[in-house]
Protein backbone atom coordinates (compact mmCIF):
# COMPACT_ATOMS: atom_id res chain seq x y z
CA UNK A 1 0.00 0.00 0.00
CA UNK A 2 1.25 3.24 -1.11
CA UNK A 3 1.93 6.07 1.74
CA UNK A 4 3.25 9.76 1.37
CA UNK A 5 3.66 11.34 4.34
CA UNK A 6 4.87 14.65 3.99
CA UNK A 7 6.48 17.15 6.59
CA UNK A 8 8.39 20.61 7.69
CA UNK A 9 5.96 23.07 6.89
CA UNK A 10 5.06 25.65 9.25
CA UNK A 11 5.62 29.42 9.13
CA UNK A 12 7.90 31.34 7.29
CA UNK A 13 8.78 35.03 6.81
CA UNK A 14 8.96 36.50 3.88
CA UNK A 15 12.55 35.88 2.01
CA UNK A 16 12.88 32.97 4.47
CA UNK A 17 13.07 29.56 4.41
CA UNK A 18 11.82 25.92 5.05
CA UNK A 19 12.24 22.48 3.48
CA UNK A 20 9.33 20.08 3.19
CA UNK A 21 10.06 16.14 3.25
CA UNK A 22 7.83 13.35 2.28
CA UNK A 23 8.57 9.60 3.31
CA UNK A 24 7.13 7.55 0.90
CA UNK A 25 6.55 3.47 1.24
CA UNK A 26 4.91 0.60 -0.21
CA UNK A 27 6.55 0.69 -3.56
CA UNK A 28 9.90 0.39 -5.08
CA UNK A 29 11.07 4.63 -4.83
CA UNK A 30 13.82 4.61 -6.65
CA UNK A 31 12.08 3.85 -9.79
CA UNK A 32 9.14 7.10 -9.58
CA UNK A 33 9.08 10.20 -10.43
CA UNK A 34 8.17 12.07 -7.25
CA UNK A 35 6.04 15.70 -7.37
CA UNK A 36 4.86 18.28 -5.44
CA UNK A 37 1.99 19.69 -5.46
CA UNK A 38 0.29 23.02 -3.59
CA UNK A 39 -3.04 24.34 -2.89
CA UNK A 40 -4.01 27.52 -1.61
CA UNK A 41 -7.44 28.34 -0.23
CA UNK A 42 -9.56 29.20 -2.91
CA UNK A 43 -7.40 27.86 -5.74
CA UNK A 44 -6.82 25.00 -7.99
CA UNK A 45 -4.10 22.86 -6.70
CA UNK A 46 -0.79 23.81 -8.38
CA UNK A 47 2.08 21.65 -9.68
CA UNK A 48 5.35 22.48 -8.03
CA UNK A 49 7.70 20.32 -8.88
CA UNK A 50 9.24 16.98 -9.69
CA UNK A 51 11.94 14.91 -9.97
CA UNK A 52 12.34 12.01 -12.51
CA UNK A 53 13.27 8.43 -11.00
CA UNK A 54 16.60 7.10 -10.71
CA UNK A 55 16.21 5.03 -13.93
CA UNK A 56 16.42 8.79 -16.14
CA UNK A 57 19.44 9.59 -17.54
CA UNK A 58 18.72 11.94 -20.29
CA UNK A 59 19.59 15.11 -19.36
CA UNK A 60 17.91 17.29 -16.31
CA UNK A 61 15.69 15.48 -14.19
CA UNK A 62 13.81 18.36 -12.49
CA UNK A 63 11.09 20.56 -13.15
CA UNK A 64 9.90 23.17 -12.06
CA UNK A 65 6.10 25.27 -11.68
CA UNK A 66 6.94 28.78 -12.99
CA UNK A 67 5.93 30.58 -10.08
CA UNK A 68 8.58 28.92 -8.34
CA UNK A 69 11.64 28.67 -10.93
CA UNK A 70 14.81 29.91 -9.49
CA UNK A 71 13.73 29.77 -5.61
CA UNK A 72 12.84 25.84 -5.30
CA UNK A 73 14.89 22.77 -5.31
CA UNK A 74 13.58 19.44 -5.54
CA UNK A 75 15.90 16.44 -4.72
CA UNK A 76 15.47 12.77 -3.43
CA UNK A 77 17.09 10.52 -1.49
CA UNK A 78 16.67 7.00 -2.41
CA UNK A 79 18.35 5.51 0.33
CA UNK A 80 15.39 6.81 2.58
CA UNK A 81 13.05 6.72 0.57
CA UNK A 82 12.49 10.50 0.88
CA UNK A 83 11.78 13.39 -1.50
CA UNK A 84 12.54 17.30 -0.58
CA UNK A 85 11.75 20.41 -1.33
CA UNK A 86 14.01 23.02 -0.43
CA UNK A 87 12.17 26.68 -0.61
CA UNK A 88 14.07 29.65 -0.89
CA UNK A 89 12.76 33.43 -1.31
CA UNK A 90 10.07 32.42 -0.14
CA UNK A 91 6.80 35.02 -0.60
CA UNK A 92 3.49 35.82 0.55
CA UNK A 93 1.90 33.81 -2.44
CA UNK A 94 4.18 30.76 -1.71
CA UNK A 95 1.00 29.98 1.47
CA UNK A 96 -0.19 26.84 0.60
CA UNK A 97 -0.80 23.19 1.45
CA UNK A 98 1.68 21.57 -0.09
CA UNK A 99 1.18 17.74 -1.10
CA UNK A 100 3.74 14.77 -2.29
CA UNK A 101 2.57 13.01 -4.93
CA UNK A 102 3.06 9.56 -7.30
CA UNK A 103 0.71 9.13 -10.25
CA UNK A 104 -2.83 9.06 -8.33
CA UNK A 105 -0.95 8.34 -4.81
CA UNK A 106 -1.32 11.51 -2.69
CA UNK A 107 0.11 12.64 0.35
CA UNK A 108 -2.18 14.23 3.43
CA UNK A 109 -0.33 17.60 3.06
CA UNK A 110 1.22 19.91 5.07
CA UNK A 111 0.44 23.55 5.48
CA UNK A 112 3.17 26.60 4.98
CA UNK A 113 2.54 30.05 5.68
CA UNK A 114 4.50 32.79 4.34
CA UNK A 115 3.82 35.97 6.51
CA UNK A 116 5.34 38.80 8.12
């Protein structure tokens, strides 16, 4: 059975920063893509990020949501079955719930507020 559990948010000023993890289990990690996703009240959830499995070769392996280029970093760490998401810079407009995610396979979020 697939789990994300995701964790690290909390409150940030703004230009701050936090990093989010999510421990993921029941399936083979080092073979997935890993994303993350982000919801803000009111809004359509938003695609973050993601990082291709360890099986990609060609090239970058990361993407990135716009809104975010330049001030997030998404890495993994196969060993512990963990994927990260560093946030730097971060603004007002960064407040979310933030959510790991694997195909349909969702994690129960975790909240980060960007505030001053």
């Amino acid at each position: 059975q697939v789990h994300l559990v995701e964790s690290g948010g909390g409150w940030a000023q703004p230009g701050g920063s936090l990093t989010l993890s999510c421990v993921a289990s029941g399936f083979n990690f080092s073979r997935y893509s890993m994303n993350w996703f982000r919801q803000a009240t009111g809004k359509e959830r938003e695609f973050v990020a993601s990082i291709a499995s360890s099986e990609y070769t060609f090239g970058n392996n990361t993407r990135y949501g716009d809104s975010v280029k330049g001030r997030f970093t998404i890495t993994r760490d196969n060993a512990k079955n963990t994927v990260f998401l560093q946030m730097n810079c971060l603004k007002h407009e960064d407040t979310a719930k933030y959510y790991c995610n694997r195909n349909v396979f969702w994690g129960q979020g975790t909240q980060v507020t960007v505030s001053s």
